[in-house]
C-alpha atoms as a PDB file:
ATOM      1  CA  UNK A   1     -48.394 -56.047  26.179  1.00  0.00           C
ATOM      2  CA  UNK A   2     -50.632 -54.151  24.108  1.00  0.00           C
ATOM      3  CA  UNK A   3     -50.483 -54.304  20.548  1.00  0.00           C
ATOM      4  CA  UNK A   4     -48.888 -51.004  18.906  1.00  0.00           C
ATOM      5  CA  UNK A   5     -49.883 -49.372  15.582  1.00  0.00           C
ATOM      6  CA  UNK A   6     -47.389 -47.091  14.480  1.00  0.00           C
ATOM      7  CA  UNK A   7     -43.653 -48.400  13.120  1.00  0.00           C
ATOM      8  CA  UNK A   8     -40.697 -46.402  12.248  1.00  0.00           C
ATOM      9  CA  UNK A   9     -39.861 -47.360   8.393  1.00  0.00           C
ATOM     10  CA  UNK A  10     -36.750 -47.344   7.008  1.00  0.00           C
ATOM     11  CA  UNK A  11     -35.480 -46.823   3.452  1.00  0.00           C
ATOM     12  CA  UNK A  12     -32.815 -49.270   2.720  1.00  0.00           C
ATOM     13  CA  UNK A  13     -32.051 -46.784  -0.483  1.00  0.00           C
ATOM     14  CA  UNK A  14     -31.298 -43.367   1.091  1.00  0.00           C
ATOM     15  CA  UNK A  15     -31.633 -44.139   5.530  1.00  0.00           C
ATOM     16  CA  UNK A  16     -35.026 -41.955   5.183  1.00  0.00           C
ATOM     17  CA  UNK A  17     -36.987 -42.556   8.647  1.00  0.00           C
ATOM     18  CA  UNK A  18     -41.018 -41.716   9.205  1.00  0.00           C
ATOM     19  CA  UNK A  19     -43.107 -43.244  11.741  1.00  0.00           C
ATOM     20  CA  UNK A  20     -46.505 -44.389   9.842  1.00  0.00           C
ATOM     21  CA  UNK A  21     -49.524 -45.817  10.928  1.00  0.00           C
ATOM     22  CA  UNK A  22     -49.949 -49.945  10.181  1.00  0.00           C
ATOM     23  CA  UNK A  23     -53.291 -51.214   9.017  1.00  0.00           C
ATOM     24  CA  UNK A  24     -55.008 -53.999  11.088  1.00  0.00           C
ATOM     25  CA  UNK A  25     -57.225 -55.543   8.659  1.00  0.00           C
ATOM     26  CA  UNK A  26     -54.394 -56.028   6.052  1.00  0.00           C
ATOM     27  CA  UNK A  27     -50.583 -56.590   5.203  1.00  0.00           C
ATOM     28  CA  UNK A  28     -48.942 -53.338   3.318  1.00  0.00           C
ATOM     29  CA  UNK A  29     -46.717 -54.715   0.765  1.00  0.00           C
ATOM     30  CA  UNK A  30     -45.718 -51.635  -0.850  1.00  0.00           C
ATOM     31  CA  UNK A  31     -44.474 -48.241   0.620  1.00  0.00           C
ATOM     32  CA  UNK A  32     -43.435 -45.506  -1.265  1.00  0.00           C
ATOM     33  CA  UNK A  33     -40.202 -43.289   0.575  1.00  0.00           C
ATOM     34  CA  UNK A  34     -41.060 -40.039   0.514  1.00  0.00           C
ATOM     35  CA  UNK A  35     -37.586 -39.097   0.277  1.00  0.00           C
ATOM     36  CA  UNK A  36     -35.960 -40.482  -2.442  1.00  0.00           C
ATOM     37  CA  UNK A  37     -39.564 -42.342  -3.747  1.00  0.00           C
ATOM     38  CA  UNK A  38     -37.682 -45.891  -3.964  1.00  0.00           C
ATOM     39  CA  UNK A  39     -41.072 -48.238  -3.866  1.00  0.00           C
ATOM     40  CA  UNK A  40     -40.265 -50.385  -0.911  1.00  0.00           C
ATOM     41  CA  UNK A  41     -41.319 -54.220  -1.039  1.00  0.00           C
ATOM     42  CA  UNK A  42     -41.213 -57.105   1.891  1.00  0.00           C
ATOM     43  CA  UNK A  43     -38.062 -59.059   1.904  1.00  0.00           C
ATOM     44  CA  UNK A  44     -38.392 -62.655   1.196  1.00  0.00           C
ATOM     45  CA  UNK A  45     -40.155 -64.664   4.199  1.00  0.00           C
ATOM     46  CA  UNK A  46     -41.774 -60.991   5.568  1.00  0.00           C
ATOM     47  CA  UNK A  47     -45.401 -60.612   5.331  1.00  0.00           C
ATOM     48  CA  UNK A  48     -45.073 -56.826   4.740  1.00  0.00           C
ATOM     49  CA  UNK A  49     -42.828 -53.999   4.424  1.00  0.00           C
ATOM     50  CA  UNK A  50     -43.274 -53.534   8.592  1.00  0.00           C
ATOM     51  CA  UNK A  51     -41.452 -56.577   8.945  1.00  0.00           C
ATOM     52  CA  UNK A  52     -38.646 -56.226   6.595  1.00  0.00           C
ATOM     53  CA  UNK A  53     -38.407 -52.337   7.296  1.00  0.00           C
ATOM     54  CA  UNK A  54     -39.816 -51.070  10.427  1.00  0.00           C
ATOM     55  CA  UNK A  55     -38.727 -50.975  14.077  1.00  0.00           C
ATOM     56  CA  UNK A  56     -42.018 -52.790  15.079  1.00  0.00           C
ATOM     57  CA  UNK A  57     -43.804 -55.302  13.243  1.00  0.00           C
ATOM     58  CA  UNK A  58     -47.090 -55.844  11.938  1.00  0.00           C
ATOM     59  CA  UNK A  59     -50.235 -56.378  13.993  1.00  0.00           C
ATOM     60  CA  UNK A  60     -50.711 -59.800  13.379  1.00  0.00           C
ATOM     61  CA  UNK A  61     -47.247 -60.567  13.802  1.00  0.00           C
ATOM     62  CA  UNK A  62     -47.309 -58.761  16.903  1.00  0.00           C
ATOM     63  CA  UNK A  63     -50.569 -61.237  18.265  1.00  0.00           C
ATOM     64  CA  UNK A  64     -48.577 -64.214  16.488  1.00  0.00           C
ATOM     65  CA  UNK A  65     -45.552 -63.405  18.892  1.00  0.00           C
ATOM     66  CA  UNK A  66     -47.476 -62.344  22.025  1.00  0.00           C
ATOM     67  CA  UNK A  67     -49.648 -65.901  21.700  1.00  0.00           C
ATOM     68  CA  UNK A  68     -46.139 -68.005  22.110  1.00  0.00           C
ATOM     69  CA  UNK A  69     -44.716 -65.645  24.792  1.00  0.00           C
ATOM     70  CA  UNK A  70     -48.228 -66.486  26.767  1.00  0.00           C
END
């Protein structure tokens, strides 16, 4: 399965929902809701805010997970 790039994020704060491109060379830590502008960190034990608030996680995740499926 191919690796995908975009993510729907979440705010925890107001429900907000935008689909945003994820970097590949990097982990975002902070996103900023465009909504209600609540700066979004990752949860404990997440690498980035993909993982703690997005419907896919991050690249390297992604690889991480696709290596021990294979």
């Amino acid at each position: 399965m191919p690796i995908q790039l975009r993510s729907t994020l979440t705010c925890p704060a107001c429900g907000h929902a935008k689909v945003e491109t994820m970097p590949t060379d990097a982990c975002q830590w902070f996103y900023t809701c465009e909504a209600c502008q609540a700066v979004l960190a990752p949860l404990p034990g997440d690498c980035c805010v993909f993982c703690s608030y997005g419907d896919v996680p991050c690249p390297p995740i992604q690889q991480q997970r696709a290596g021990r499926a294979g």
